[in-house]
C-alpha atoms as a PDB file:
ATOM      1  CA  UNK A   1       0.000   0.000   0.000  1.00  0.00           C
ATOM      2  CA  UNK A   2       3.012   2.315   0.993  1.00  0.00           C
ATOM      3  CA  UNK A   3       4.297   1.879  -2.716  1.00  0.00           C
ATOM      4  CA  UNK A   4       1.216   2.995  -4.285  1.00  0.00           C
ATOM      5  CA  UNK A   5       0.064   5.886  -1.784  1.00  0.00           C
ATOM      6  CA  UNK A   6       3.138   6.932  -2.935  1.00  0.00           C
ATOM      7  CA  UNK A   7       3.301   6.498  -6.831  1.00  0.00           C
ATOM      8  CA  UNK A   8      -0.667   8.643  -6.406  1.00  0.00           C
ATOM      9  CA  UNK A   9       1.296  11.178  -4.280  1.00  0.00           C
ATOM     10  CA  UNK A  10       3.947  11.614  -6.914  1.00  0.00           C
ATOM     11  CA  UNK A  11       1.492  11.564  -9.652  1.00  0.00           C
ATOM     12  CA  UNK A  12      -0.738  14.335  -7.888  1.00  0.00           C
ATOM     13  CA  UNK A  13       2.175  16.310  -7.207  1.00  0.00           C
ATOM     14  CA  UNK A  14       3.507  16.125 -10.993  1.00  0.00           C
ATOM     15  CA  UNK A  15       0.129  17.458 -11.888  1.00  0.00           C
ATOM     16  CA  UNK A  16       0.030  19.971  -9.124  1.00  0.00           C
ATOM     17  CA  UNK A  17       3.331  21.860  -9.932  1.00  0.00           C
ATOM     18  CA  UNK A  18       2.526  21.975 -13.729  1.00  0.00           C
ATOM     19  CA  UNK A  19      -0.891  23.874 -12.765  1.00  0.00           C
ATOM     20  CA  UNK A  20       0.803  26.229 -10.205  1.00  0.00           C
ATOM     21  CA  UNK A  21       3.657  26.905 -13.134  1.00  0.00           C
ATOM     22  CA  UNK A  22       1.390  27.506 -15.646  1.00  0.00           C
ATOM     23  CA  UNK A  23      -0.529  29.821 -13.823  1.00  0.00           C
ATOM     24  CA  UNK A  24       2.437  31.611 -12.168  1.00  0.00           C
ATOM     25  CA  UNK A  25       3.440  32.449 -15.233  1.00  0.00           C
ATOM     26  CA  UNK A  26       0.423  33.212 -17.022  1.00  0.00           C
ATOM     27  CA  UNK A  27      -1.165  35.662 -14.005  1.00  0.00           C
ATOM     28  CA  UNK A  28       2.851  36.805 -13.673  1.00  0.00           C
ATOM     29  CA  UNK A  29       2.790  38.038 -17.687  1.00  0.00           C
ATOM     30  CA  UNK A  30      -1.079  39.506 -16.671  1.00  0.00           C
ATOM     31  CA  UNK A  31       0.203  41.490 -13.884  1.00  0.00           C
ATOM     32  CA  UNK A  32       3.482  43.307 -16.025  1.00  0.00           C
ATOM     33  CA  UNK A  33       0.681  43.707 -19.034  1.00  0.00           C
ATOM     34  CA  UNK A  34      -2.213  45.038 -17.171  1.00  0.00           C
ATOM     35  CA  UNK A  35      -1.107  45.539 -13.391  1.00  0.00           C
ATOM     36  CA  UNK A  36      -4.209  47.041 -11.178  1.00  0.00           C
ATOM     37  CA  UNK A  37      -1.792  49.140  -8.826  1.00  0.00           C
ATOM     38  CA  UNK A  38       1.469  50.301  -8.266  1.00  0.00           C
ATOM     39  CA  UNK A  39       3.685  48.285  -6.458  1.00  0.00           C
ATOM     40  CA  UNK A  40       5.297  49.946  -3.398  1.00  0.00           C
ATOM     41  CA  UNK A  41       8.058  47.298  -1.892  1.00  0.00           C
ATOM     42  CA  UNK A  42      11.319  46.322  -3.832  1.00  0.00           C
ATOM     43  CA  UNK A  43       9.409  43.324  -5.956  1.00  0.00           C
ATOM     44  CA  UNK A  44      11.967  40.713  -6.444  1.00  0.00           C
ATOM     45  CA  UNK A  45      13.139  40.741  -2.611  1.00  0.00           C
ATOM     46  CA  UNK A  46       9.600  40.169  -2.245  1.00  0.00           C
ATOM     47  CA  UNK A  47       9.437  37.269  -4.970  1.00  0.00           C
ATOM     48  CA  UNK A  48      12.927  35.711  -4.047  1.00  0.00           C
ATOM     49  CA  UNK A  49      11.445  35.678  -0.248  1.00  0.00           C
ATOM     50  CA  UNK A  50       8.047  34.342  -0.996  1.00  0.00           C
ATOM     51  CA  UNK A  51       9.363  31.880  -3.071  1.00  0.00           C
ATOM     52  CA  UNK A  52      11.810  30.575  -0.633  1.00  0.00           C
ATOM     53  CA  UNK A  53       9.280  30.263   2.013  1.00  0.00           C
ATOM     54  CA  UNK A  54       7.019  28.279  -0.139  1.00  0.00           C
ATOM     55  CA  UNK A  55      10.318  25.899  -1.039  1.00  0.00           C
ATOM     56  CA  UNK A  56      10.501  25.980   2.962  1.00  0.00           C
ATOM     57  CA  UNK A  57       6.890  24.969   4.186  1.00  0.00           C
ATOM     58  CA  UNK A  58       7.028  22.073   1.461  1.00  0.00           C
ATOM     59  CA  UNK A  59       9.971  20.706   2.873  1.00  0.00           C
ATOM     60  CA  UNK A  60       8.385  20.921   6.412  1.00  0.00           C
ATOM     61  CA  UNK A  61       5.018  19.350   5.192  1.00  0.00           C
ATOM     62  CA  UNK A  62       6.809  16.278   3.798  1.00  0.00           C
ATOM     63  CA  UNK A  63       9.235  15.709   7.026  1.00  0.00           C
ATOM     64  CA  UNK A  64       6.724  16.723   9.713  1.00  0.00           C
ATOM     65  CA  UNK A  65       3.562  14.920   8.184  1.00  0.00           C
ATOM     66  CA  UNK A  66       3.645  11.051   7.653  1.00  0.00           C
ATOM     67  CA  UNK A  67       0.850  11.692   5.397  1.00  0.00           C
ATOM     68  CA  UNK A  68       0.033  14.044   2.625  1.00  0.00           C
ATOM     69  CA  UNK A  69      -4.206  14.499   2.230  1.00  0.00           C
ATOM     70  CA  UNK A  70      -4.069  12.781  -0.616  1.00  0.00           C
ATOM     71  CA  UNK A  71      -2.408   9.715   1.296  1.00  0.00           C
ATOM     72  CA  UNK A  72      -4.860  10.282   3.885  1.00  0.00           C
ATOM     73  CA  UNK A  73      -7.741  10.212   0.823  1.00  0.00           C
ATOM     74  CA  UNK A  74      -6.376   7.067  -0.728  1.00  0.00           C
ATOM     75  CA  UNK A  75      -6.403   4.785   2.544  1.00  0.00           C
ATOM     76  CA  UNK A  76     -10.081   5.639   3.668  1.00  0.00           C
ATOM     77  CA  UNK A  77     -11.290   5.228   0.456  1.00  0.00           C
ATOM     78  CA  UNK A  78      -9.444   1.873   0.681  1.00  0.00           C
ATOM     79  CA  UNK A  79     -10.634   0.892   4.171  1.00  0.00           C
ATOM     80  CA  UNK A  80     -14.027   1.947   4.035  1.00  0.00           C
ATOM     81  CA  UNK A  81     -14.184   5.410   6.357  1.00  0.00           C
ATOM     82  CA  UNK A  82     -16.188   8.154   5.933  1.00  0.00           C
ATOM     83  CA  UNK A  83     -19.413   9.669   5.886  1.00  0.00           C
ATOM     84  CA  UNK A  84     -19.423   8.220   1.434  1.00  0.00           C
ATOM     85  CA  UNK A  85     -18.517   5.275   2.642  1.00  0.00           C
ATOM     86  CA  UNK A  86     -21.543   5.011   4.751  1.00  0.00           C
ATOM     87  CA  UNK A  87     -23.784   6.607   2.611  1.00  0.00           C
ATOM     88  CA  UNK A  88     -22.923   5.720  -1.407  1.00  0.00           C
ATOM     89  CA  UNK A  89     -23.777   8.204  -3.416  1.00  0.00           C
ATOM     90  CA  UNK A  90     -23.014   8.622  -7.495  1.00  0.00           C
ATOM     91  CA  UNK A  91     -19.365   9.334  -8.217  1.00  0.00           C
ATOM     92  CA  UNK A  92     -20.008  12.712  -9.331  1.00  0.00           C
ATOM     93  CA  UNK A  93     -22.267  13.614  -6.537  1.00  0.00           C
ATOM     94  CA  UNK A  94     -19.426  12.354  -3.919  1.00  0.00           C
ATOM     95  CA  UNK A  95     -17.011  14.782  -5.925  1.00  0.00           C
ATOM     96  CA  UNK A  96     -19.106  18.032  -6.190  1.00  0.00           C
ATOM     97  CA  UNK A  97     -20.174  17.662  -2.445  1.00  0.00           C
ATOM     98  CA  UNK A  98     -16.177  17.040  -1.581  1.00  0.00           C
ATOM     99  CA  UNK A  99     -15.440  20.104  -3.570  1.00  0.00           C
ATOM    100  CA  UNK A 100     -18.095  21.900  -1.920  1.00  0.00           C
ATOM    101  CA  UNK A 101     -17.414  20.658   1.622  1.00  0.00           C
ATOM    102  CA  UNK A 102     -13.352  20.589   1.332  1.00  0.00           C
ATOM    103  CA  UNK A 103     -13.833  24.421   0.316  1.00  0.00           C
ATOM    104  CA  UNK A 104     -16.752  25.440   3.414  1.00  0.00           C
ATOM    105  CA  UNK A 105     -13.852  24.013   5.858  1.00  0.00           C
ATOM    106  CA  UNK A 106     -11.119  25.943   4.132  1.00  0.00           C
ATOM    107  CA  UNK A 107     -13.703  29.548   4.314  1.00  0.00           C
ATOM    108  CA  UNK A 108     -14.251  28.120   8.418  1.00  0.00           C
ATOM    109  CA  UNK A 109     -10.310  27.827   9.302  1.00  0.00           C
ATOM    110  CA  UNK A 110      -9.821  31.165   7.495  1.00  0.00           C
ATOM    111  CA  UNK A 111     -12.295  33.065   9.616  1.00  0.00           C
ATOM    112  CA  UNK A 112     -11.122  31.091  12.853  1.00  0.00           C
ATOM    113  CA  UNK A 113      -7.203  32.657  11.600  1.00  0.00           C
ATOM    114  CA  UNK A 114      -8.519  36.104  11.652  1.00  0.00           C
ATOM    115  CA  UNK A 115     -10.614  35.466  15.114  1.00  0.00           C
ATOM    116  CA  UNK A 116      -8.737  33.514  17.632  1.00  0.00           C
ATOM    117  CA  UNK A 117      -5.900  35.846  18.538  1.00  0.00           C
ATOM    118  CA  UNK A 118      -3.515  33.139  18.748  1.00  0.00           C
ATOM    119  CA  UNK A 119      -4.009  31.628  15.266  1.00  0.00           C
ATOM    120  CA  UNK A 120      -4.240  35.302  13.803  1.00  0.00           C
ATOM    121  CA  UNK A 121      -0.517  35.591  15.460  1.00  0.00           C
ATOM    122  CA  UNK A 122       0.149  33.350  12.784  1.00  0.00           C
ATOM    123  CA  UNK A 123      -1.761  34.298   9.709  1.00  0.00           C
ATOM    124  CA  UNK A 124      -1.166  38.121  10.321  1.00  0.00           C
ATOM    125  CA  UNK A 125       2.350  36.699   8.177  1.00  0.00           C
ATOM    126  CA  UNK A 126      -0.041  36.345   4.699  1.00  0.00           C
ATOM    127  CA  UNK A 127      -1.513  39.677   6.166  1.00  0.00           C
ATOM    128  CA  UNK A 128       1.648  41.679   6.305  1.00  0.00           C
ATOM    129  CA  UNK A 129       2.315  41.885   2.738  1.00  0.00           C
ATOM    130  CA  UNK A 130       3.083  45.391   1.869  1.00  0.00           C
ATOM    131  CA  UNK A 131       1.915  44.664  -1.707  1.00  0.00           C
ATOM    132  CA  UNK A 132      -0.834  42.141  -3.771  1.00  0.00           C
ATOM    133  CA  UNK A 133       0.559  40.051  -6.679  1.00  0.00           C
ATOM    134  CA  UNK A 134       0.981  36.854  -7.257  1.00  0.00           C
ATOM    135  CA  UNK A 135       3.698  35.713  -5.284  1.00  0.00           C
ATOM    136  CA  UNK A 136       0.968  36.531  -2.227  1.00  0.00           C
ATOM    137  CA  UNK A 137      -1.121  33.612  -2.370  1.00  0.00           C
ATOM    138  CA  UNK A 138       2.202  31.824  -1.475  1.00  0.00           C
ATOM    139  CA  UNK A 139       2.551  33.404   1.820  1.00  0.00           C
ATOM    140  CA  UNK A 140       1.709  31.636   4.770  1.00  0.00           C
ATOM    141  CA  UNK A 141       3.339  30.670   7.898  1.00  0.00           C
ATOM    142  CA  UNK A 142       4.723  27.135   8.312  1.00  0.00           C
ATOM    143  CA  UNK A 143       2.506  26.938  11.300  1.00  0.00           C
ATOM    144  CA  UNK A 144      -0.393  27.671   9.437  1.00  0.00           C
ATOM    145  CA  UNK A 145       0.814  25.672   6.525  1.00  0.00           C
ATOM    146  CA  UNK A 146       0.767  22.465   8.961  1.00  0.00           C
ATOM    147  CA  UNK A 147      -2.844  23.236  10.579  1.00  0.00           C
ATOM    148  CA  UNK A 148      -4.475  23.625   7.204  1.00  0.00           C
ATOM    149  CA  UNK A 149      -2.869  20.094   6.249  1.00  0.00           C
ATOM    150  CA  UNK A 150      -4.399  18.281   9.889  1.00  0.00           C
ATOM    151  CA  UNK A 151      -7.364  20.061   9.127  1.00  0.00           C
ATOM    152  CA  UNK A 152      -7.594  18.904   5.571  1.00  0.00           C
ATOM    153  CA  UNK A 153      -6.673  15.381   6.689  1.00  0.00           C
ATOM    154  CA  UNK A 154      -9.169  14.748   9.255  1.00  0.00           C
ATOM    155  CA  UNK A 155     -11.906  16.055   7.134  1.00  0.00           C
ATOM    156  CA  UNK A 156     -11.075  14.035   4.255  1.00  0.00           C
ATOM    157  CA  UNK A 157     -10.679  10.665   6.702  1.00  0.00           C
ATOM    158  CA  UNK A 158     -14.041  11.647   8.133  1.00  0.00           C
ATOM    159  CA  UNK A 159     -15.856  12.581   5.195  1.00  0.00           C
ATOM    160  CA  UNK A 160     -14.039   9.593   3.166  1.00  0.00           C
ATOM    161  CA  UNK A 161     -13.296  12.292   0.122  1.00  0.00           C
ATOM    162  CA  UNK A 162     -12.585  10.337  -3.500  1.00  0.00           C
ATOM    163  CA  UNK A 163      -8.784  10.857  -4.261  1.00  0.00           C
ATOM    164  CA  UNK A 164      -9.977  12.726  -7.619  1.00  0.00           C
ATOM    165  CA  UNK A 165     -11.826  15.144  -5.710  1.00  0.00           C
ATOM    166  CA  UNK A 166      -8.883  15.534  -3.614  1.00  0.00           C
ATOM    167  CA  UNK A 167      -6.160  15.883  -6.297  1.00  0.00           C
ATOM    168  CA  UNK A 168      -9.064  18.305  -8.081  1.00  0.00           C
ATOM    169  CA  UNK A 169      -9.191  20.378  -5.182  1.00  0.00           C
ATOM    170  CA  UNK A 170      -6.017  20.893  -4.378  1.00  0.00           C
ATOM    171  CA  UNK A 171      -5.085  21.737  -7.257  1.00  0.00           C
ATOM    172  CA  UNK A 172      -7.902  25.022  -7.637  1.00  0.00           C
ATOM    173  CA  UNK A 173      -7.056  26.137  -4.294  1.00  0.00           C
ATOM    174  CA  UNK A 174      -3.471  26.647  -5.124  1.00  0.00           C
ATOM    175  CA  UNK A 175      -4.688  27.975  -8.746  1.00  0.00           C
ATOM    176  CA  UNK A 176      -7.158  30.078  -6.997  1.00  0.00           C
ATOM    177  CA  UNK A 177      -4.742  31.504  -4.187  1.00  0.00           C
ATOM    178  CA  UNK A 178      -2.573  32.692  -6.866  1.00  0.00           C
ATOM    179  CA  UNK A 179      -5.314  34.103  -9.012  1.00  0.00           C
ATOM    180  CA  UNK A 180      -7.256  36.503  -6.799  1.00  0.00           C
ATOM    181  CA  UNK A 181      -4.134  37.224  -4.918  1.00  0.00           C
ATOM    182  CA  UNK A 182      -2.175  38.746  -8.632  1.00  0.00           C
ATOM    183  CA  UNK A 183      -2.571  42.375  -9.253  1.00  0.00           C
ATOM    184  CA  UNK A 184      -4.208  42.301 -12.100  1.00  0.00           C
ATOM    185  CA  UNK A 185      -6.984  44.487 -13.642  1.00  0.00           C
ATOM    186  CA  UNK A 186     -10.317  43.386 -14.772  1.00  0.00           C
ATOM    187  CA  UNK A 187     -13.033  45.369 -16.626  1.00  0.00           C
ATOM    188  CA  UNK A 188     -15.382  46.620 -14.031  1.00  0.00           C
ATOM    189  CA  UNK A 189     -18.695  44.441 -15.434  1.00  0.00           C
ATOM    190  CA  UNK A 190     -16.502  41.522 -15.981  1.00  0.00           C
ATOM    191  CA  UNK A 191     -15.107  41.342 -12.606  1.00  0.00           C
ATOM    192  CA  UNK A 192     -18.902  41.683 -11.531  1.00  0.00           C
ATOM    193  CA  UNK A 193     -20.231  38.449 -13.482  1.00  0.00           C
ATOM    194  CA  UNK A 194     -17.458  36.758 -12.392  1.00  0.00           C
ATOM    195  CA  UNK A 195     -18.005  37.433  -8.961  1.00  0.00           C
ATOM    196  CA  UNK A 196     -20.789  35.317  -9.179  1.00  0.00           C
ATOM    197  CA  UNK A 197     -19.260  31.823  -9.392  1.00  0.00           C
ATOM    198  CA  UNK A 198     -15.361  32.838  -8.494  1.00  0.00           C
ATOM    199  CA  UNK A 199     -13.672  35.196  -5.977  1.00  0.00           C
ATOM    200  CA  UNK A 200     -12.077  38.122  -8.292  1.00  0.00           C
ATOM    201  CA  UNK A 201      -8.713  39.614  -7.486  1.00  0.00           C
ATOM    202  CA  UNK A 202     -10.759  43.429  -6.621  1.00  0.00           C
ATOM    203  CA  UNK A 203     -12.931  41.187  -4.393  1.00  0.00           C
ATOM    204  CA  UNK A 204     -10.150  39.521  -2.365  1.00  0.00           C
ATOM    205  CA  UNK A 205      -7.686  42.847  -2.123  1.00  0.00           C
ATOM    206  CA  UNK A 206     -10.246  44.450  -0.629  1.00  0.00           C
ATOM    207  CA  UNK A 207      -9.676  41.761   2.526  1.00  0.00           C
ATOM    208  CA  UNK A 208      -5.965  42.754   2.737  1.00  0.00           C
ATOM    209  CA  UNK A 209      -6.765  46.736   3.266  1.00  0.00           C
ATOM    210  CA  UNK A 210      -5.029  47.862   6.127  1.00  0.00           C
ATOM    211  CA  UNK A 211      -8.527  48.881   7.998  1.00  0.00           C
ATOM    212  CA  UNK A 212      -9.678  46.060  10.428  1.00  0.00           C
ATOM    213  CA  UNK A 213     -13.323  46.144   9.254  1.00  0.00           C
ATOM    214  CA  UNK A 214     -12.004  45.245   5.351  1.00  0.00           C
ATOM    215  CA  UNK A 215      -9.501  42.579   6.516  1.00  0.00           C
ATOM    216  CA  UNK A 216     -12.386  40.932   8.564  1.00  0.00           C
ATOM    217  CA  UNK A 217     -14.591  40.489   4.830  1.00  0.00           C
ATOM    218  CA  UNK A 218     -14.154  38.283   1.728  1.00  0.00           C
ATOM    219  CA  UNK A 219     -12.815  35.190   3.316  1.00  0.00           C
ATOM    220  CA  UNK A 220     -13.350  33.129   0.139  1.00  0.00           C
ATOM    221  CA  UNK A 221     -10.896  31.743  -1.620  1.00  0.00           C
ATOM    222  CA  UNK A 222     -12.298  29.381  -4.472  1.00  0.00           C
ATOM    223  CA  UNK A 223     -16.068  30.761  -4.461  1.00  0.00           C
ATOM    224  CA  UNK A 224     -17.624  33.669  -2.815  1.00  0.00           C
ATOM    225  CA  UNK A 225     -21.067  32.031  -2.016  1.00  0.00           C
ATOM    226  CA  UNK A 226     -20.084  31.407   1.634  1.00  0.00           C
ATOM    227  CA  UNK A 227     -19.346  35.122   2.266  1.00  0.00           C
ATOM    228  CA  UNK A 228     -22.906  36.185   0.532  1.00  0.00           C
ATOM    229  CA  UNK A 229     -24.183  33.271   3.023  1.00  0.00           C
ATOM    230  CA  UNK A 230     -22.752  34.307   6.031  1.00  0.00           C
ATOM    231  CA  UNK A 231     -22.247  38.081   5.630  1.00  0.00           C
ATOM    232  CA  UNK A 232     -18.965  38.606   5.607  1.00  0.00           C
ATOM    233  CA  UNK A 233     -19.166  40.054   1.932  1.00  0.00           C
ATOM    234  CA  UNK A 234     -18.110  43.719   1.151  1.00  0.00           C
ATOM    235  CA  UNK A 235     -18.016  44.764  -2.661  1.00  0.00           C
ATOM    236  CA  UNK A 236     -15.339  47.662  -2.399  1.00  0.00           C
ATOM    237  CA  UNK A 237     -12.827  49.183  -0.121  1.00  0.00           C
ATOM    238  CA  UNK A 238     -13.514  52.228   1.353  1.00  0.00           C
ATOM    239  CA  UNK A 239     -10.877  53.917  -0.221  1.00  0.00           C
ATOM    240  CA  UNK A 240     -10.930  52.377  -3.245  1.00  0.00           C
ATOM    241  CA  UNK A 241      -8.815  50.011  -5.174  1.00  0.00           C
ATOM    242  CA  UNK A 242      -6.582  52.749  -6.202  1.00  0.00           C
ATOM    243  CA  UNK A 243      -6.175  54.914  -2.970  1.00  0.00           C
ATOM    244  CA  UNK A 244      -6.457  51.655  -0.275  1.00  0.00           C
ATOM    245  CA  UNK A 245      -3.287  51.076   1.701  1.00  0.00           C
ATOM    246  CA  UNK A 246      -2.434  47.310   1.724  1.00  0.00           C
ATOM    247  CA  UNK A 247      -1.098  45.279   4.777  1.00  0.00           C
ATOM    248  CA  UNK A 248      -1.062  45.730   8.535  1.00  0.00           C
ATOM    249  CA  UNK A 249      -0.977  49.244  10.336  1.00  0.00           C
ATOM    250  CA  UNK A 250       1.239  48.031  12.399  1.00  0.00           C
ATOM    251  CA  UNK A 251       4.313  46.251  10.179  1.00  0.00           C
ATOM    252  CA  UNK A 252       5.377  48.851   7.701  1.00  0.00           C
ATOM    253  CA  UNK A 253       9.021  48.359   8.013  1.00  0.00           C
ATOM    254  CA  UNK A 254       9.955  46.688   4.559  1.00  0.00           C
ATOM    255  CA  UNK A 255      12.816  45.145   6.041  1.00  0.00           C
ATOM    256  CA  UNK A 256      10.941  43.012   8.761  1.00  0.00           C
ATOM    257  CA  UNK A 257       8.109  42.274   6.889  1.00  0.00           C
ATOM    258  CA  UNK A 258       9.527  40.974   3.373  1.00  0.00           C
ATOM    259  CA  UNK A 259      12.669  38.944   4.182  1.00  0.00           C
ATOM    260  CA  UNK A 260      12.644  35.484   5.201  1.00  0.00           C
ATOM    261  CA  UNK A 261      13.452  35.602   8.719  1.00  0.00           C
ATOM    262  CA  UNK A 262      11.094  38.446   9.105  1.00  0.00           C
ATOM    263  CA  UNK A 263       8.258  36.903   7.834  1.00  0.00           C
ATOM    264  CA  UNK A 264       9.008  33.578  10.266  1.00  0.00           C
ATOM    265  CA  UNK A 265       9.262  35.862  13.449  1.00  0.00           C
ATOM    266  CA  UNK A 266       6.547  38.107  12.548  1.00  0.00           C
ATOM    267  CA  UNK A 267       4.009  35.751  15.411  1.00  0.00           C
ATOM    268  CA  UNK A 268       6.317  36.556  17.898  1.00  0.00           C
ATOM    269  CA  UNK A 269       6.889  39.954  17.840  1.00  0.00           C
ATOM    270  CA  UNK A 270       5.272  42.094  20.422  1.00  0.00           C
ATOM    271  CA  UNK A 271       2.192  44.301  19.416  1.00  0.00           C
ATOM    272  CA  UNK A 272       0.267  42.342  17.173  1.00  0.00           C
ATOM    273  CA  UNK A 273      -3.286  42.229  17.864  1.00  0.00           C
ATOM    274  CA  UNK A 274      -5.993  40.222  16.474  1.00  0.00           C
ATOM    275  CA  UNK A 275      -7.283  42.198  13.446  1.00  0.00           C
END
């Protein structure tokens, strides 16, 4: 079983980095073509540190879990756990409500970052980005990196997710993250159609304004349905895309907040309230 948890886990990985490549590059080219804003912080110490950190937290994941989610997916689909093991349902139906599930949780642990001071210690690190591009959706804490994989691990063990739907959502989260993180400009009544099925890049910026009442909105991260649902939507900042100030009132020091070891100490330094 080892050999072949492991052949899926190289397979999904394979597929994995060619997505996140593909649209690195692509929403990279969008952003030098089209860019929404001005960027304010020295851009490739940002993208040399972001990129490191990512290179970082996988190396963590794969020493400090025995298990990837997709390992995790493969054995209780082959032992018989999980709520769709209990209750068969069609294929497709198992997938959709995986999907739809996997990405609820993911919208949950996001608002329980920003509420529970300790766990906003650590995701005040994505928050702290003096600018938006793409590079930001790669930003997040080794702590918080590990959390989001036990949380995505138990759910799929208890819910007895399909290793498709797994590999499939993976994959759009990562997509996604780097999509409506890029600074990239949409036509106004584009952005707005879209906004019904997908979160935009205007939508989620206006969560990293520096004003606590904008960071607390748009938690979504594949689809906005469950901030419409549970009120935590707001269309625009209040200064507007243009004239918004981006990160946390308290870190504006480029130098702390956009090299390596900054970003890794930024839970522990004093003065760093919930938001």
């Amino acid at each position: 079983m080892i050999a072949v948890i492991e052949l899926i886990e190289s397979f999904a990985g394979e597929i994995r980095l060619g997505v996140f490549l593909t649209i690195l590059i692509g929403m990279a080219g969008w952003e030098l073509v089209a860019p929404r804003r001005p960027l304010t912080a020295n851009k490739w110490q940002r993208w040399l540190n972001h990129f490191l950190l990512t290179a970082l937290n996988t190396l963590l994941l794969r020493i400090g879990l025995p298990l990837s989610v997709v390992g995790a997916a493969f054995i209780a689909q082959e032992r018989g756990w999980g709520l769709f093991a209990i209750i068969p349902l069609p294929a497709a139906v198992e997938v959709l409500g995986s999907l739809l599930l996997l990405d609820l949780a993911i919208y949950a642990q996001h608002v329980a970052f920003h509420k529970a001071p300790l766990l906003w210690r650590v995701h005040l690190v994505h928050h702290a980005d003096l600018d938006l591009d793409v590079t930001s959706g790669l930003r997040f804490h080794s702590i918080e990196m590990l959390l989001s994989a036990l949380l995505k691990i138990g759910l799929v063990i208890l819910l007895g997710v399909p290793v498709t739907a797994v590999i499939l959502f993976e994959v759009v989260l990562n997509g996604a993250a780097m999509f409506n993180h890029s600074n990239v400009r949409l036509p106004d009544r584009l952005d707005q159609l879209l906004r019904w099925v997908v979160v935009t890049p205007d939508m989620h910026r206006v969560h990293h304004s520096a004003i606590p009442r904008e960071t607390d909105s748009n938690y979504g991260f594949n689809v906005p349905w469950w901030d419409y649902l549970f009120g935590t939507y707001r269309a625009q900042p209040q200064e507007g895309h243009d004239g918004m100030t981006l990160g946390l009132s308290e870190y504006r020091d480029e130098r702390q907040v956009e090299r390596l070891w900054g970003i890794l100490s930024l839970p522990w330094r004093r003065g760093a309230p919930p938001s």
